[in-house]
C-alpha atoms as a PDB file:
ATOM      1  CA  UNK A   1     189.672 136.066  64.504  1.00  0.00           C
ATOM      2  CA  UNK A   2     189.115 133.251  67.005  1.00  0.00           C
ATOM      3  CA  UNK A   3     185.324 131.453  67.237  1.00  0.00           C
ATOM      4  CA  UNK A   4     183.942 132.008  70.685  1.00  0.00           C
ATOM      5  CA  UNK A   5     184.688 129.399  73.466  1.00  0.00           C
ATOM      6  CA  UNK A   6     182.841 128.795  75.506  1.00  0.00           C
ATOM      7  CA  UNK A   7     184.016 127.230  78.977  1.00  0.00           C
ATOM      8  CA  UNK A   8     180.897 126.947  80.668  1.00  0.00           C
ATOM      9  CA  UNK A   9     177.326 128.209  81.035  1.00  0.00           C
ATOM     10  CA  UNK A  10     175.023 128.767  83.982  1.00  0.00           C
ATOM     11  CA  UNK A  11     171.711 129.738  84.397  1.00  0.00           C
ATOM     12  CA  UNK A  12     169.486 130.518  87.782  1.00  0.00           C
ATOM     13  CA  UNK A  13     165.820 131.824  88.467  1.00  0.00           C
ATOM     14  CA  UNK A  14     164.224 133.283  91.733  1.00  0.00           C
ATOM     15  CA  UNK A  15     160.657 132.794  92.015  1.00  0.00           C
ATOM     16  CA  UNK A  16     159.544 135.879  94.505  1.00  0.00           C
ATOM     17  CA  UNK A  17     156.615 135.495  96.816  1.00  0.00           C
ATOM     18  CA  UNK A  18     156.650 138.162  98.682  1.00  0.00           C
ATOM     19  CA  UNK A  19     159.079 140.630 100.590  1.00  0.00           C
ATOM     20  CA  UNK A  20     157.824 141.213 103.697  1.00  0.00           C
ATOM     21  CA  UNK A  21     154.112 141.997 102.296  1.00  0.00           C
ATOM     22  CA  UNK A  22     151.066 139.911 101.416  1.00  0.00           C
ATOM     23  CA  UNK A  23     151.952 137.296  99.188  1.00  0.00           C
ATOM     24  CA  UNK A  24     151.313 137.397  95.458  1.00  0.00           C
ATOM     25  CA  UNK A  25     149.202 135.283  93.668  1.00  0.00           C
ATOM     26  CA  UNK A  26     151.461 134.689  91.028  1.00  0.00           C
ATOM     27  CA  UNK A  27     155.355 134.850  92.389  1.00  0.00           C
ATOM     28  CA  UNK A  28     157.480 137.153  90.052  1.00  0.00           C
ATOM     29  CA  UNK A  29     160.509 135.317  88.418  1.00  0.00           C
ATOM     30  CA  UNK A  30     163.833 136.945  87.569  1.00  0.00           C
ATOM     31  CA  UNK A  31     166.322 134.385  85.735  1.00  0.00           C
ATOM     32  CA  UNK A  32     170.055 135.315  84.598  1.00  0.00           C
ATOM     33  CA  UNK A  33     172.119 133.421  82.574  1.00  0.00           C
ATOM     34  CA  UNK A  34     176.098 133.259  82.357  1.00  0.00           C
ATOM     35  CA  UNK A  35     178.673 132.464  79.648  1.00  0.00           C
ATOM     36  CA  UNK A  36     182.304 132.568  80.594  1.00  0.00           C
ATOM     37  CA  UNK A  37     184.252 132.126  77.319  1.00  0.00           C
ATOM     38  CA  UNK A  38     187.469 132.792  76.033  1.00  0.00           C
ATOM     39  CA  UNK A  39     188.658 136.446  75.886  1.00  0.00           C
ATOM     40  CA  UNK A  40     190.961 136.479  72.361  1.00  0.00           C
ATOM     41  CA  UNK A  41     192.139 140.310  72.959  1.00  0.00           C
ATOM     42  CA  UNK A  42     193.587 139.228  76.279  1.00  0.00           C
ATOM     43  CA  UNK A  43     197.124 140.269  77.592  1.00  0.00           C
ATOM     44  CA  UNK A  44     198.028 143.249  74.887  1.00  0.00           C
ATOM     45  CA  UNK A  45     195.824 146.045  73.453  1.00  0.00           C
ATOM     46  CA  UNK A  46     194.353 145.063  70.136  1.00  0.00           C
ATOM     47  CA  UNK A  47     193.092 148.092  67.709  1.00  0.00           C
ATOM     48  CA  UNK A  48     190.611 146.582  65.729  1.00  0.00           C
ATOM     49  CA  UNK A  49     187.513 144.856  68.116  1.00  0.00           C
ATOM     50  CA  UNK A  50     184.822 144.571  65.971  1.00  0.00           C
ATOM     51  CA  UNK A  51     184.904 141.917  64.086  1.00  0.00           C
ATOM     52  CA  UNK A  52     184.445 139.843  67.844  1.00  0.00           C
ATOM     53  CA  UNK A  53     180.728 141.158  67.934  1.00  0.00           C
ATOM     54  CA  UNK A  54     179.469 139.731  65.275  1.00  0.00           C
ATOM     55  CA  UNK A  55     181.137 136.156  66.405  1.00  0.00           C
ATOM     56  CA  UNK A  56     179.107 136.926  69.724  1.00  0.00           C
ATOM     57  CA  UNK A  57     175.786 137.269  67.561  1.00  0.00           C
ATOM     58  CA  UNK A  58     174.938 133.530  67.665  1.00  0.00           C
ATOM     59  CA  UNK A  59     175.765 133.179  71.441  1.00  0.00           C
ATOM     60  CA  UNK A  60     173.847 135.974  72.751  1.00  0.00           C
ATOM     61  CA  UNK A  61     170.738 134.204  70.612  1.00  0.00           C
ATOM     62  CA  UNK A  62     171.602 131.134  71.937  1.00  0.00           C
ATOM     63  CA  UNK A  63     171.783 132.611  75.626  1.00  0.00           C
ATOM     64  CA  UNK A  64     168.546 134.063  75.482  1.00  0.00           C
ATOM     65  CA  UNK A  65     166.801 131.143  74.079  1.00  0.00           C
ATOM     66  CA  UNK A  66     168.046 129.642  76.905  1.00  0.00           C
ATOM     67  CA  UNK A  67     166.993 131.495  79.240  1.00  0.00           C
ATOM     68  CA  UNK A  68     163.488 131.987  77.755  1.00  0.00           C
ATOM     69  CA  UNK A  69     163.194 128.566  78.128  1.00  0.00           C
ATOM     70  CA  UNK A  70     164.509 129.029  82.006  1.00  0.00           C
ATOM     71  CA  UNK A  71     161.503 131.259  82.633  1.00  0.00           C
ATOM     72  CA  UNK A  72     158.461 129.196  81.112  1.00  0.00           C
ATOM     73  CA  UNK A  73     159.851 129.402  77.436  1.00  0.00           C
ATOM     74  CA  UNK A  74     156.449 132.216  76.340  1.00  0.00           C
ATOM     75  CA  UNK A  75     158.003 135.699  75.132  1.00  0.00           C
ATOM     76  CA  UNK A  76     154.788 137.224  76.131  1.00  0.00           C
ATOM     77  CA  UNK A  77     155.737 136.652  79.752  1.00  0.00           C
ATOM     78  CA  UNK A  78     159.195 138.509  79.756  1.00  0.00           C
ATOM     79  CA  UNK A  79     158.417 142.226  80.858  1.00  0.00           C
ATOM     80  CA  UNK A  80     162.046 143.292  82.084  1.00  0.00           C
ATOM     81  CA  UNK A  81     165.405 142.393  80.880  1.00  0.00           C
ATOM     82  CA  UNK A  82     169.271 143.962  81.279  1.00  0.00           C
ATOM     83  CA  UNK A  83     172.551 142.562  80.518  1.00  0.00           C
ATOM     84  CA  UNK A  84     176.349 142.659  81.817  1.00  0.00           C
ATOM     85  CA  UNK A  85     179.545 141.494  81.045  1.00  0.00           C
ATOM     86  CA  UNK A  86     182.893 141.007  83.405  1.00  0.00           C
ATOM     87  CA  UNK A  87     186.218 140.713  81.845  1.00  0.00           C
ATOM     88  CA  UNK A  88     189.150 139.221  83.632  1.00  0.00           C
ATOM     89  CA  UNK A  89     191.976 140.952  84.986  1.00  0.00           C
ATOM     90  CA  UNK A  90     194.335 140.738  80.716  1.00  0.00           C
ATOM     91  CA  UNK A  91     191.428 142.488  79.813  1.00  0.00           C
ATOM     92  CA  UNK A  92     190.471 145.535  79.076  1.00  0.00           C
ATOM     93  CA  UNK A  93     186.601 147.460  79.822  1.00  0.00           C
ATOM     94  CA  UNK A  94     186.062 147.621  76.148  1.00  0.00           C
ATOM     95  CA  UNK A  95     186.348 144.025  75.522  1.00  0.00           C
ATOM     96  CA  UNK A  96     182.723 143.808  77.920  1.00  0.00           C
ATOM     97  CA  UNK A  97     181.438 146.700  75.624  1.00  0.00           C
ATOM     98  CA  UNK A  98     181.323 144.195  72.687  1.00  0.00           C
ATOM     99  CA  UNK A  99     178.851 142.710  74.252  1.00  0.00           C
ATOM    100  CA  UNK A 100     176.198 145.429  74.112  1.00  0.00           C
ATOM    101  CA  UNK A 101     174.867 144.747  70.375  1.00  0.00           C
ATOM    102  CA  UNK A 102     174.751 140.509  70.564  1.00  0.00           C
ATOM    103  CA  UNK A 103     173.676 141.011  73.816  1.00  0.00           C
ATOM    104  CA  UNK A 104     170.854 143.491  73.555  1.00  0.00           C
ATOM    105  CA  UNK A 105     169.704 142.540  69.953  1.00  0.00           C
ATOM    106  CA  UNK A 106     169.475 138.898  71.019  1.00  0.00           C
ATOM    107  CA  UNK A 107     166.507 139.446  73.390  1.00  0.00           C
ATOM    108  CA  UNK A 108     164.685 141.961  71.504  1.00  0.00           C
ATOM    109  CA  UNK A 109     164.386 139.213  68.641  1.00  0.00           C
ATOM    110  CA  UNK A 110     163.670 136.371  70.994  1.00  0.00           C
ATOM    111  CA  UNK A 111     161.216 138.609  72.662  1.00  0.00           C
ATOM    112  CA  UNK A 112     159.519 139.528  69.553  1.00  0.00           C
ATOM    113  CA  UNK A 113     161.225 142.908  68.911  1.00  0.00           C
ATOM    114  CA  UNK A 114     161.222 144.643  72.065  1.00  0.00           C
ATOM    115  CA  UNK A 115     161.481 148.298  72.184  1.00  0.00           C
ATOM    116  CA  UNK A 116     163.809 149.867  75.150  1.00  0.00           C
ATOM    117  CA  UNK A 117     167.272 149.687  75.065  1.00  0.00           C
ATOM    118  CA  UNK A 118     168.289 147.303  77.039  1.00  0.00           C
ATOM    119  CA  UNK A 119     170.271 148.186  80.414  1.00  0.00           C
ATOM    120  CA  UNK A 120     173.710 147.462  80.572  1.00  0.00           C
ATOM    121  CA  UNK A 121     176.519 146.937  82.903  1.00  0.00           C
ATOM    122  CA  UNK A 122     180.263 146.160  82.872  1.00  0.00           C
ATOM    123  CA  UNK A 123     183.358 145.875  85.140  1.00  0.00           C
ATOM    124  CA  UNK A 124     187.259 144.181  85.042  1.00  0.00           C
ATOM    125  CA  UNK A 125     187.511 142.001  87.938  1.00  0.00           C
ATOM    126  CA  UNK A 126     188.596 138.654  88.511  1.00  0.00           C
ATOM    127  CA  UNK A 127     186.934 135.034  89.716  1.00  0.00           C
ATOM    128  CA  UNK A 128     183.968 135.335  91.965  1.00  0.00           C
ATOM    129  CA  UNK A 129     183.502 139.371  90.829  1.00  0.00           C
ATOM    130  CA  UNK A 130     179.578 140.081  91.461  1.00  0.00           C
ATOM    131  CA  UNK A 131     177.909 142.049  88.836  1.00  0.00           C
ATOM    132  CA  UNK A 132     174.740 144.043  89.576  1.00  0.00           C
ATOM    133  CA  UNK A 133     172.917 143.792  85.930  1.00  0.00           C
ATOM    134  CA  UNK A 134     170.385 146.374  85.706  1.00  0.00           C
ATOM    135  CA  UNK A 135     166.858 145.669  84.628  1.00  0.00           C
ATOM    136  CA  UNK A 136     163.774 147.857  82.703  1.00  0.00           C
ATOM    137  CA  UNK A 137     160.843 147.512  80.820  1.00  0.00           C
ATOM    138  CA  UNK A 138     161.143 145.372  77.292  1.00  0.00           C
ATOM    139  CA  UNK A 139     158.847 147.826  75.545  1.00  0.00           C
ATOM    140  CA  UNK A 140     159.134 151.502  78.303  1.00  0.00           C
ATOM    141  CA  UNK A 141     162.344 152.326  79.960  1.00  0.00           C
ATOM    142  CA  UNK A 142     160.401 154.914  82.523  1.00  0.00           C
ATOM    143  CA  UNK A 143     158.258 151.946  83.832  1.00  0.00           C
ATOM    144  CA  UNK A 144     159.254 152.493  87.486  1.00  0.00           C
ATOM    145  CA  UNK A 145     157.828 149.733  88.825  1.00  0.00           C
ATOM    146  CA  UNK A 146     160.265 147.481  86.858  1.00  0.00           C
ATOM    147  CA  UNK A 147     163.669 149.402  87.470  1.00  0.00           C
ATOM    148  CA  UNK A 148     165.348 146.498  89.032  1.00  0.00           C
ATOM    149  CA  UNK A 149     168.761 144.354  88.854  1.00  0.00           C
ATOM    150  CA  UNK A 150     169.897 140.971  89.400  1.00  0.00           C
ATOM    151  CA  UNK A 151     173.078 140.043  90.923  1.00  0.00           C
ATOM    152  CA  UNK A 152     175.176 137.766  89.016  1.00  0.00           C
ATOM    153  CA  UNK A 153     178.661 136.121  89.443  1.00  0.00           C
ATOM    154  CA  UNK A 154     180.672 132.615  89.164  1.00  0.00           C
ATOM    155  CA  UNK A 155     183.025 131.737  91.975  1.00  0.00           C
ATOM    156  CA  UNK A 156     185.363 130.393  89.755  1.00  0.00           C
ATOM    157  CA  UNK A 157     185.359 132.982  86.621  1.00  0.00           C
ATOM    158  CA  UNK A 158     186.512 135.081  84.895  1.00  0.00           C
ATOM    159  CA  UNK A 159     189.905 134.093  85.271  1.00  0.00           C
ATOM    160  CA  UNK A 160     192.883 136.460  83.440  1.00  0.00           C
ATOM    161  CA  UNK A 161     192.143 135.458  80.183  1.00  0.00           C
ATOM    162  CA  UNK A 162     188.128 134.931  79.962  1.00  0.00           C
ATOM    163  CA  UNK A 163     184.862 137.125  80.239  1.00  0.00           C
ATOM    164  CA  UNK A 164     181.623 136.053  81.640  1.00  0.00           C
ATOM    165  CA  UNK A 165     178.754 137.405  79.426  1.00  0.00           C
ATOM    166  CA  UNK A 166     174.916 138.019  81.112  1.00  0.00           C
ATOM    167  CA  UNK A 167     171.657 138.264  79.851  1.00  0.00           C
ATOM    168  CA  UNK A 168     168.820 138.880  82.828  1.00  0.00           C
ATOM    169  CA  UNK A 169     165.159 138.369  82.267  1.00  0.00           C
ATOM    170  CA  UNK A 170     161.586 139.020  84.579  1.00  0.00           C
ATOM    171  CA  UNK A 171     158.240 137.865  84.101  1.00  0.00           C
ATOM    172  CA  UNK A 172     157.208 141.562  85.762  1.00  0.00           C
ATOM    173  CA  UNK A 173     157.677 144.032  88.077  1.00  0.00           C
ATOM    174  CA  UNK A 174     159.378 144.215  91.933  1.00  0.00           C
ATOM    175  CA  UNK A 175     156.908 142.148  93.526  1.00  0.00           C
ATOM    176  CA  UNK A 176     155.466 144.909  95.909  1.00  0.00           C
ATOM    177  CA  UNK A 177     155.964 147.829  93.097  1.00  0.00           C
ATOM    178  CA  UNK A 178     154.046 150.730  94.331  1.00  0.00           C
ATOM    179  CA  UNK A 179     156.301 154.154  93.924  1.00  0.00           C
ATOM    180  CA  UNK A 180     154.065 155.598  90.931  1.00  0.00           C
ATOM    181  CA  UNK A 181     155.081 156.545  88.061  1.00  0.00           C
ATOM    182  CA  UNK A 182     154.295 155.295  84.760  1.00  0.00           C
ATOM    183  CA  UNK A 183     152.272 152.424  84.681  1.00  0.00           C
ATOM    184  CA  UNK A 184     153.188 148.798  82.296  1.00  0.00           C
ATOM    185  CA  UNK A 185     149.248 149.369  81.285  1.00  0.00           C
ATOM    186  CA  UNK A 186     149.968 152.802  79.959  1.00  0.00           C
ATOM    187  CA  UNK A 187     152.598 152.531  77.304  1.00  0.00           C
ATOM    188  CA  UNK A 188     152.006 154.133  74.281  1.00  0.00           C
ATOM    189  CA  UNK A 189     154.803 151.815  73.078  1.00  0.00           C
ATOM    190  CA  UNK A 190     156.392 155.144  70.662  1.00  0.00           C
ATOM    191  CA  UNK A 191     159.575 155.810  71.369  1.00  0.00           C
ATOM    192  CA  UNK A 192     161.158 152.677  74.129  1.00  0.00           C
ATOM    193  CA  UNK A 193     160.996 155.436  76.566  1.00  0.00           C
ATOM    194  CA  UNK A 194     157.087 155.457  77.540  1.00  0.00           C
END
């Protein structure tokens, strides 16, 4: 089994004043960062995947460290987080679904153990395909005012043969959050859920 290449990365961050309301004090930043690499199951159906995920381990660690580091570099400040993957067009859908262990696992140990699943997304599509990676809660996946995604995409990848990988981050919730629900402040931190 091939190592992972890795063409190129890139990483961007919105800081969020306000969206039509009263500005916040402190703006609300949502980062995303991107790995196109090498797809080694492209252009004929391969049985056996697995082995690929745990090659992926170090990158997704390496992505999120990255992108920690992006967003002010303290764990304590990430609140919501999703991932995504695109494969190119000698792909196949299950090729992204190797990224949701090395993907997920990654932030939850960079962010201390986290303790929602983390949101996922995945599509075949080919350069400049726009990904919409959904985002929740590290620790409560029913914290409403954090249901969110970031829109993600390289004008130049994934070509035939690659995948672009995502991991998404936030430093809180939608900057004007106020549809109720459960509350970040009342997590009882059980089950990932509430």
């Amino acid at each position: 089994m091939a190592e992972v290449a890795v063409r190129k990365f890139v990483v961007s961050v919105d800081e969020i004043f306000h969206e039509g309301g009263p500005a916040a004090e402190t703006p609300a930043r949502r980062g995303a960062i991107l790995a196109v690499i090498e797809n080694p199951f492209a252009g004929g159906y391969v049985e056996e995947l697995m082995p690929f995920m745990d090659k992926l381990k170090p990158l997704g660690l390496e992505m999120a460290r990255r992108l920690l580091d992006a967003l002010g570099g303290d764990p304590a400040a990430i609140e919501g987080y999703g991932k995504g993957a695109i494969v190119g067009a000698a792909g196949e859908l299950e090729h992204a679904a190797l990224w949701h262990n090395p993907g997920g696992y990654s932030m939850r140990e960079i962010l201390g153990g986290a303790k929602a699943i983390v949101p996922s997304t995945k599509k075949v599509g080919g350069p400049g395909t726009r990904l919409d990676v959904p985002i929740t809660h590290i620790n409560a996946s029913y914290v409403r005012s954090h249901f969110d995604a970031i829109e993600v995409g390289i004008n130049d990848a994934p070509r035939a043969s690659e995948m672009v990988v995502a991991l998404a981050m936030t430093t809180g919730p939608r900057v004007h959050a106020r549809v109720g629900g459960l509350k970040a402040s009342e997590i009882k931190g059980e089950d990932g859920l509430r």
